[in-house]
C-alpha atoms as a PDB file:
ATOM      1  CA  UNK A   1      -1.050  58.573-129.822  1.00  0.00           C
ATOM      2  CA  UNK A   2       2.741  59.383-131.201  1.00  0.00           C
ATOM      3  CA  UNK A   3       4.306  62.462-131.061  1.00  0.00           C
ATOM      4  CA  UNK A   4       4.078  65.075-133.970  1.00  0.00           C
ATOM      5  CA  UNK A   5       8.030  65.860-135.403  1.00  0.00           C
ATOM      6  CA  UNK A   6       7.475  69.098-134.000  1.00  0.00           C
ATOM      7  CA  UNK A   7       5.943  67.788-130.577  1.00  0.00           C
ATOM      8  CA  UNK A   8       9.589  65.044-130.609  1.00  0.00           C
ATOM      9  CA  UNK A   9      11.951  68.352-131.033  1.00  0.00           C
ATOM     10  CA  UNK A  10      10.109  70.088-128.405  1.00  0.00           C
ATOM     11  CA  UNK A  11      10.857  67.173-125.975  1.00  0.00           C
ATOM     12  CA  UNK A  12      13.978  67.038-126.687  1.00  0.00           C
ATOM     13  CA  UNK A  13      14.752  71.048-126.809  1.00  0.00           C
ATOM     14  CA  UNK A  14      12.487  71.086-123.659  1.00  0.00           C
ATOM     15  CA  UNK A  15      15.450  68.887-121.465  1.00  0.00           C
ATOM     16  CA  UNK A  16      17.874  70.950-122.457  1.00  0.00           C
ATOM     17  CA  UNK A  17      16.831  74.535-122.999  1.00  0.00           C
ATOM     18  CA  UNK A  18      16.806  77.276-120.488  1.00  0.00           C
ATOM     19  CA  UNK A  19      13.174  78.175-121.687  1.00  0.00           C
ATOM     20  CA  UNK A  20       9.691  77.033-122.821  1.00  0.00           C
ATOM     21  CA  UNK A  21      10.213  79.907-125.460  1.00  0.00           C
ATOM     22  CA  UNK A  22      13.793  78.818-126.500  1.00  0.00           C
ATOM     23  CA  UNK A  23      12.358  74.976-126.524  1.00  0.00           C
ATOM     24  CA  UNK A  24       9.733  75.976-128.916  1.00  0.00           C
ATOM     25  CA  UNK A  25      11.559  77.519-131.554  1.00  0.00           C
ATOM     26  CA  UNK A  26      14.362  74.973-131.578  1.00  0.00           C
ATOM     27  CA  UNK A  27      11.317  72.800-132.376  1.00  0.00           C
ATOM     28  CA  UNK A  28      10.456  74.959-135.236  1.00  0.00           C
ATOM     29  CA  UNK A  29       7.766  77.046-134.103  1.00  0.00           C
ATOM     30  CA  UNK A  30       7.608  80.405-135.613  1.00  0.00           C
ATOM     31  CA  UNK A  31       5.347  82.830-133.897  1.00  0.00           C
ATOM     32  CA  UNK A  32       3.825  83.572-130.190  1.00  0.00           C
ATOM     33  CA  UNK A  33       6.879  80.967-128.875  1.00  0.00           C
ATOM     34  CA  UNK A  34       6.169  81.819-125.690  1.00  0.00           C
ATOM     35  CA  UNK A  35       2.252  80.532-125.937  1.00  0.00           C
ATOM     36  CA  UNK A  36       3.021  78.090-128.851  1.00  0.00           C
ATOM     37  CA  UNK A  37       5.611  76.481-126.078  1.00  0.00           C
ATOM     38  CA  UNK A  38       2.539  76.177-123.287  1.00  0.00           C
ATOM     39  CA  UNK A  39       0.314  74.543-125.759  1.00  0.00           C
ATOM     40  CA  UNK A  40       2.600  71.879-126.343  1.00  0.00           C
ATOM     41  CA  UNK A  41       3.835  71.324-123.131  1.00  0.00           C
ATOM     42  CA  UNK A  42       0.564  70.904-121.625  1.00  0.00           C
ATOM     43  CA  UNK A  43      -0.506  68.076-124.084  1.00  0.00           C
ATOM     44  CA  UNK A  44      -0.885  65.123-122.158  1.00  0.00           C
ATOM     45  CA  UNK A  45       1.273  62.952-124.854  1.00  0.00           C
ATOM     46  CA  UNK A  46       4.275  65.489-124.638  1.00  0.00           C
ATOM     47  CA  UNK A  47       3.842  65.210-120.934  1.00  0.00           C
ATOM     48  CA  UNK A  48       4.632  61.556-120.620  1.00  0.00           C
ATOM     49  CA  UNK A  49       7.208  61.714-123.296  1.00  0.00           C
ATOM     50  CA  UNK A  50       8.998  64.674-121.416  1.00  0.00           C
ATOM     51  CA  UNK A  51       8.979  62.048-118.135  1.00  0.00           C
ATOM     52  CA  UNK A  52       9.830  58.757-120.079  1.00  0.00           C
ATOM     53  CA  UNK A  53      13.026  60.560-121.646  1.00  0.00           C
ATOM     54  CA  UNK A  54      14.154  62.351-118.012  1.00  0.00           C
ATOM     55  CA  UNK A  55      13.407  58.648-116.465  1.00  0.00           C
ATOM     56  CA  UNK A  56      15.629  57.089-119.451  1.00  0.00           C
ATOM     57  CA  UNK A  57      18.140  59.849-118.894  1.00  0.00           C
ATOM     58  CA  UNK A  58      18.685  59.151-115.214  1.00  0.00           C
ATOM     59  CA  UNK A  59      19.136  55.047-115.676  1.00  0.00           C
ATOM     60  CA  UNK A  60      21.423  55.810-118.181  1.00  0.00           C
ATOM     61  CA  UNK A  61      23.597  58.450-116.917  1.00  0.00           C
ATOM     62  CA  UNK A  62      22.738  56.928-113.307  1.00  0.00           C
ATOM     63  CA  UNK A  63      21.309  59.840-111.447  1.00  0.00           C
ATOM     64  CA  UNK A  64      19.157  59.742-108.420  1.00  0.00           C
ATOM     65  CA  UNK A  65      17.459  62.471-106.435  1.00  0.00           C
ATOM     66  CA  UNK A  66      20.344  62.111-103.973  1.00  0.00           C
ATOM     67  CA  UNK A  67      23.503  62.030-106.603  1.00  0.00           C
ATOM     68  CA  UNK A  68      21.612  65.383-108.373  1.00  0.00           C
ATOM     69  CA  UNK A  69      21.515  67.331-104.647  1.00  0.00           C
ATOM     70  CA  UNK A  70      24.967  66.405-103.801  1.00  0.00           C
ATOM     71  CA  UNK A  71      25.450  67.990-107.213  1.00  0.00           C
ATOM     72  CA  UNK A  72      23.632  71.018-106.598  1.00  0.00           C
ATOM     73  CA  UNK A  73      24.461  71.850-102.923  1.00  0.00           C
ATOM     74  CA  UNK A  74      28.172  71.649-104.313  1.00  0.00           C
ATOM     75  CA  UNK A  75      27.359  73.946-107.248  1.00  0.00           C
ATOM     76  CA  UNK A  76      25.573  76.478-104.786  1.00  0.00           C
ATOM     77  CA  UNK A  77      29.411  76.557-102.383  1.00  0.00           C
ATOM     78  CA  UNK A  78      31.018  77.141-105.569  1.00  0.00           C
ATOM     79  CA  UNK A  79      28.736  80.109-106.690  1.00  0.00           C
ATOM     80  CA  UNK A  80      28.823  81.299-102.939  1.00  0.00           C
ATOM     81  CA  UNK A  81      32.631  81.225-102.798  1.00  0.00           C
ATOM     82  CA  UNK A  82      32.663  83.554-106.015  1.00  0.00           C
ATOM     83  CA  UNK A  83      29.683  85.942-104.545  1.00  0.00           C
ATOM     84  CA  UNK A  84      28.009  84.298-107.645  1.00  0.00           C
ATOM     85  CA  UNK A  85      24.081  85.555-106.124  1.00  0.00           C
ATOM     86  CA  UNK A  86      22.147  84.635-108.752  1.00  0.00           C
ATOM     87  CA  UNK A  87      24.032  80.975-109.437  1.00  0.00           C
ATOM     88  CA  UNK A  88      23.266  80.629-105.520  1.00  0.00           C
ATOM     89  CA  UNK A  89      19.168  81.007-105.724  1.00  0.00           C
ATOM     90  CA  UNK A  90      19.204  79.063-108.899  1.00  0.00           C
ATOM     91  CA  UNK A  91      21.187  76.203-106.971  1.00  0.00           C
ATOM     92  CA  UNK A  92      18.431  77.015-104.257  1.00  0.00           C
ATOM     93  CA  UNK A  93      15.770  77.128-106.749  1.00  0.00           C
ATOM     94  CA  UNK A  94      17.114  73.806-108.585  1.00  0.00           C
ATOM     95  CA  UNK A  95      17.018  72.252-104.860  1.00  0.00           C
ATOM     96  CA  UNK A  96      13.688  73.195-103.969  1.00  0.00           C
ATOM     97  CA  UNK A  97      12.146  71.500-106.968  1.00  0.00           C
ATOM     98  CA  UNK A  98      14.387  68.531-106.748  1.00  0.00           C
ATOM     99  CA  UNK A  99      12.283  68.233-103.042  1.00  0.00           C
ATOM    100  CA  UNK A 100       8.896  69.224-104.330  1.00  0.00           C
ATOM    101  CA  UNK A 101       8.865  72.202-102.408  1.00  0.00           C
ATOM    102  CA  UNK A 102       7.111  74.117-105.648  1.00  0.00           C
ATOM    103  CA  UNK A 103       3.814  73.534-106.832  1.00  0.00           C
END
């Protein structure tokens, strides 16, 4: 089944916003964003269009798991080096998930 225009802005806010909330409203959603944003994410079709889009992003920007921690683990020195805490455990965070160390 295709995407809804709403569902196709929430994948693409979704890879690029710094919440399920702020995704959802860039997609137009008006109320309960935070709920509204869960719904859609959950739906199996927005699920596989989320992963096709992050696996055409990374052939065409040519990431890998390795070229994204390099990335990160130099981003976490750089927040260190400035006493940046909280850029440090998101680096961390960032890392962890990159390794599947979340559920």
């Amino acid at each position: 089944m295709r995407l809804t225009q709403k569902e196709s802005k929430f994948v693409e806010a979704y890879l690029t916003a710094t919440s399920i909330k702020e995704a959802a409203h860039s997609a137009g959603y008006l109320t309960n964003l935070s709920s509204q944003g869960c719904r859609v994410l959950n739906r199996p079709r927005v699920q596989e269009a989320i992963q096709a889009e992050r696996e055409r992003l990374s052939v065409t920007h040519r990431l890998t798991p390795d070229v994204l921690a390099e990335n990160l683990l130099r981003a976490y020195e750089r927040a260190d080096k400035a006493r940046d805490v909280m850029g440090m455990v998101r680096a961390v965070r960032e890392l962890g998930e990159l390794c599947g160390l979340y559920p």
